[in-house]
Protein backbone atom coordinates (compact mmCIF):
# COMPACT_ATOMS: atom_id res chain seq x y z
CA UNK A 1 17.73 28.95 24.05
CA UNK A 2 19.66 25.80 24.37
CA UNK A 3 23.84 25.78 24.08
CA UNK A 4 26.09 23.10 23.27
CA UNK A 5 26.11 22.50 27.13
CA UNK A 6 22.65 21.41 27.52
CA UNK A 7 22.42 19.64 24.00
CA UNK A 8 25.90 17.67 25.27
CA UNK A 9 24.47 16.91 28.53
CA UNK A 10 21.14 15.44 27.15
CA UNK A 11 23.43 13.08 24.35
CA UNK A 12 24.90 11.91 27.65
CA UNK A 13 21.42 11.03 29.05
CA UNK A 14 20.29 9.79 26.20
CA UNK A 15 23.42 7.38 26.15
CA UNK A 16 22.80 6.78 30.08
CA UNK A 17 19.06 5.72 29.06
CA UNK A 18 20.04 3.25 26.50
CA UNK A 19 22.28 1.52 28.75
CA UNK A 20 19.92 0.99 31.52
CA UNK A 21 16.88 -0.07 28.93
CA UNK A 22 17.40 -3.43 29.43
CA UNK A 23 16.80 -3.08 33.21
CA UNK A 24 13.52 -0.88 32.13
CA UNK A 25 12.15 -3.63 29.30
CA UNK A 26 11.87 -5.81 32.53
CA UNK A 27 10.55 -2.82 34.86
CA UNK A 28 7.61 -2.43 32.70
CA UNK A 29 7.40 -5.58 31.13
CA UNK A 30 7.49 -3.47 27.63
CA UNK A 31 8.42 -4.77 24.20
CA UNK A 32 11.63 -3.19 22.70
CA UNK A 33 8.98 -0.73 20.21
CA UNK A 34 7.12 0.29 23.15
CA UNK A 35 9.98 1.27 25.13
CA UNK A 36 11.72 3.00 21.82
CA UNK A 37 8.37 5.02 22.27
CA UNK A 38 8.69 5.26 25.78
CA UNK A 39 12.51 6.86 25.51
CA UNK A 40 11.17 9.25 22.63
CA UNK A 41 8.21 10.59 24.90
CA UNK A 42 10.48 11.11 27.54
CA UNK A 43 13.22 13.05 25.71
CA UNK A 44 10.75 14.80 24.40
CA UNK A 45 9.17 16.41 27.36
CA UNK A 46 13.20 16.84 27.87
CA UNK A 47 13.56 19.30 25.15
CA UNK A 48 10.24 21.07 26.38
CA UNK A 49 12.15 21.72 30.26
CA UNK A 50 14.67 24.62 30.32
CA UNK A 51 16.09 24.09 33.70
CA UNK A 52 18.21 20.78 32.86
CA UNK A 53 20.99 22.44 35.09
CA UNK A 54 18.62 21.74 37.70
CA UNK A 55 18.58 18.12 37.49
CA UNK A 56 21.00 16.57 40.30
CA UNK A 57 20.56 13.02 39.77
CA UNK A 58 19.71 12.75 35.72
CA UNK A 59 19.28 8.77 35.75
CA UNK A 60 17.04 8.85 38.42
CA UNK A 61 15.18 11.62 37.08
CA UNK A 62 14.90 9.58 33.24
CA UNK A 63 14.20 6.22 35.15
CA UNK A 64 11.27 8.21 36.56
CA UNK A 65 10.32 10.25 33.84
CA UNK A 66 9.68 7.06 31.78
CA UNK A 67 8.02 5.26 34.66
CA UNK A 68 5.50 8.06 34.86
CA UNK A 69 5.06 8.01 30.97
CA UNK A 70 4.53 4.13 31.29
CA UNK A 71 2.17 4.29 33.83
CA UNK A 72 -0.02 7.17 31.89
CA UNK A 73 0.17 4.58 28.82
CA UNK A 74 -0.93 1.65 30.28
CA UNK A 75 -3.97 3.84 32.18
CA UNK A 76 -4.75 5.01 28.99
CA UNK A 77 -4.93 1.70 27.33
CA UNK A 78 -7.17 0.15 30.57
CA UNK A 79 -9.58 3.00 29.66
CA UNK A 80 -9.85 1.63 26.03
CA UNK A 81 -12.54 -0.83 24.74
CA UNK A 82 -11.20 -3.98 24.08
CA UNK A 83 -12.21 -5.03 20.29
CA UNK A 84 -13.80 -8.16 18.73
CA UNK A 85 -12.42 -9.76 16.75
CA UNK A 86 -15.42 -11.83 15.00
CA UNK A 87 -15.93 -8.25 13.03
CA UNK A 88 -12.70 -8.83 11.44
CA UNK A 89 -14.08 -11.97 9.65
CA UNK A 90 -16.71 -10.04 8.05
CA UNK A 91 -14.31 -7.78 6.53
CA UNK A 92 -13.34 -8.54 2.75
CA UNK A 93 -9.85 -7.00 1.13
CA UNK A 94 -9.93 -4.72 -1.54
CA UNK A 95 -8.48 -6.43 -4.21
CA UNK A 96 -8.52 -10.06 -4.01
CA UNK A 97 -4.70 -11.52 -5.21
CA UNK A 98 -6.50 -14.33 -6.90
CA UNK A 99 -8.78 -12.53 -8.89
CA UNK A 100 -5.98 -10.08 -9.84
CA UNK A 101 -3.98 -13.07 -10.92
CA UNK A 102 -6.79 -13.90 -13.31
CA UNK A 103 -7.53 -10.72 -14.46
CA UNK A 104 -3.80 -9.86 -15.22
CA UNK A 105 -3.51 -13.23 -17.01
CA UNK A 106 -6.36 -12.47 -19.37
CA UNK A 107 -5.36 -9.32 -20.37
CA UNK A 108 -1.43 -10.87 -21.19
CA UNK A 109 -3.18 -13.71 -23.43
CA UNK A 110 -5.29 -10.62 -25.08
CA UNK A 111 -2.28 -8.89 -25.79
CA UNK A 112 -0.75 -11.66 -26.87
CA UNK A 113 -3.85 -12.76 -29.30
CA UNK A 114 -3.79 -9.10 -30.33
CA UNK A 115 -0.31 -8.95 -31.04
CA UNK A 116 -0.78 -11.87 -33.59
CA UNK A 117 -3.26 -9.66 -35.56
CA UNK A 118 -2.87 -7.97 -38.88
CA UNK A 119 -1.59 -4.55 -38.32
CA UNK A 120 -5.21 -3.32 -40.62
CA UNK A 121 -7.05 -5.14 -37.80
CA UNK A 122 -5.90 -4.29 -35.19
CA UNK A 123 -5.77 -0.54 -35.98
CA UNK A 124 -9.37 -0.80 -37.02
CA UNK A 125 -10.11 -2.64 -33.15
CA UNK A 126 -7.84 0.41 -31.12
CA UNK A 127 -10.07 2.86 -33.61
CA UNK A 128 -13.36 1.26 -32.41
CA UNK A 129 -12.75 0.51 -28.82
CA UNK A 130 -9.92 2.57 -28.05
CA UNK A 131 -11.45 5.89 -29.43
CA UNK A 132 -14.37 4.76 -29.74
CA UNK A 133 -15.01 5.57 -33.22
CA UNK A 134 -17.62 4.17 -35.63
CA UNK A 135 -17.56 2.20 -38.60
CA UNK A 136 -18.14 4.98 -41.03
CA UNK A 137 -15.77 7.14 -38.65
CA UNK A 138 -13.11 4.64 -39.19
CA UNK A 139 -13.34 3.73 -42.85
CA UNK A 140 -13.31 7.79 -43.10
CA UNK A 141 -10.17 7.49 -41.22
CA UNK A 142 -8.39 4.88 -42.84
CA UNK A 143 -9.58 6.15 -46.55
CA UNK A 144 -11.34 2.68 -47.20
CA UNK A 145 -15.12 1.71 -46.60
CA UNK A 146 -17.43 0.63 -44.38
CA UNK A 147 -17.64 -2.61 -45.73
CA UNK A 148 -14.08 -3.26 -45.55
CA UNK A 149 -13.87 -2.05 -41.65
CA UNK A 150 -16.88 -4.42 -40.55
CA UNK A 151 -14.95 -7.29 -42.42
CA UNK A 152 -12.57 -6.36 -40.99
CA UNK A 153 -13.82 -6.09 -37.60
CA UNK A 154 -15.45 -9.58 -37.69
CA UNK A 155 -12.52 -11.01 -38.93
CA UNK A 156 -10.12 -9.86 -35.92
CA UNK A 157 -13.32 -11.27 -34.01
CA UNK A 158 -13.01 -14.89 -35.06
CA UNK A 159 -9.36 -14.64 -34.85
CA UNK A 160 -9.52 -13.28 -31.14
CA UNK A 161 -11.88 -16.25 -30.36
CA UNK A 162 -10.28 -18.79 -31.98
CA UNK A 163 -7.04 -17.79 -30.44
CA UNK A 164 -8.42 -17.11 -26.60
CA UNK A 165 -10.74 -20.12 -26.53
CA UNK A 166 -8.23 -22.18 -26.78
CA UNK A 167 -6.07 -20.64 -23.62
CA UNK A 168 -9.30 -19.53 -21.65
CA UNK A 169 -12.56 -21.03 -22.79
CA UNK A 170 -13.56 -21.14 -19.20
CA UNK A 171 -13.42 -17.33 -18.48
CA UNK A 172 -16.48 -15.69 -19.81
CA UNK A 173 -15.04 -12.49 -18.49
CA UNK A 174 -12.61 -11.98 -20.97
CA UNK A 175 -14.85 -13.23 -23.70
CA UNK A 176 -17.38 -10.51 -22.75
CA UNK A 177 -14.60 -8.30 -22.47
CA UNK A 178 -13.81 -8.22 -26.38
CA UNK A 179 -16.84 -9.26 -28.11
């Protein structure tokens, strides 16, 4: 079990450490991450020793503790296969900002265009592609008749067409999308 003691004499090493890290960055030739790792691996196996009384000379015994840990990282990474790179190129992202820019511009205008529908028609549209109800299902619904819903229905068509031709003609996408 650990006492104040030991936990106050390892704050003082660990202050001693980051005084002298400067010194070790050149040692090692290590960027300030790697040695932030470096210093964590090493205080680490600190907490694992329960003799710290033991320890005469505690920079000495850090400065070394971290040159061993340094030198079993950089065997570690000799032992690794270096990567290509080339397969990198080859790789595509998951979403592509672009086409999410597109997409995401579409679906505004539709709202939009949808927005600037009768209430009647656009009810009837959520009813048919939102629930996917049909037309006898809707006019049941809405306590009118089948006629009146595919009127209706090709109605809010024309307007949607009329309205997102003119902002997108060139995205068949979106035309497909609602049609």
């Amino acid at each position: 079990m650990r006492t104040h003691s030991t936990h106050q004499r390892l704050t003082d090493w660990f202050q001693s450490f980051r005084r002298s890290r400067s010194l070790l960055r050149k040692l090692w030739c290590l960027s300030e991450s790697d040695l932030d790792d470096v210093a964590q691996e090493v205080f680490l196996r600190l907490l694992r020793y329960d003799n710290l009384e033991l320890i005469e000379h505690p920079q000495a015994y850090l400065i070394r503790m971290a040159t061993n840990v340094a030198g079993e990282w950089s065997m570690r990474s000799r032992r690794r296969h270096p990567h290509d790179a080339r397969w990198l190129d080859d790789l595509e992202a998951e979403s592509d900002p672009e086409r999410e820019l597109t997409r995401e511009t579409a679906h505004q205008q539709l709202r939009e265009a949808l927005a600037g529908l009768p209430p009647r028609q656009r009810e009837i549209l959520r009813l048919h592609f939102g629930e996917g109800l049909a037309r006898a299902q809707i006019a049941e619904l809405l306590e009118t008749t089948e006629r009146t819903v595919k009127r209706d229905l090709i109605n809010a068509y024309a307007r949607l067409r009329i309205v997102l031709e003119s902002g997108v003609a060139e995205r068949s996408d979106l035309r497909d999308w609602i049609e």
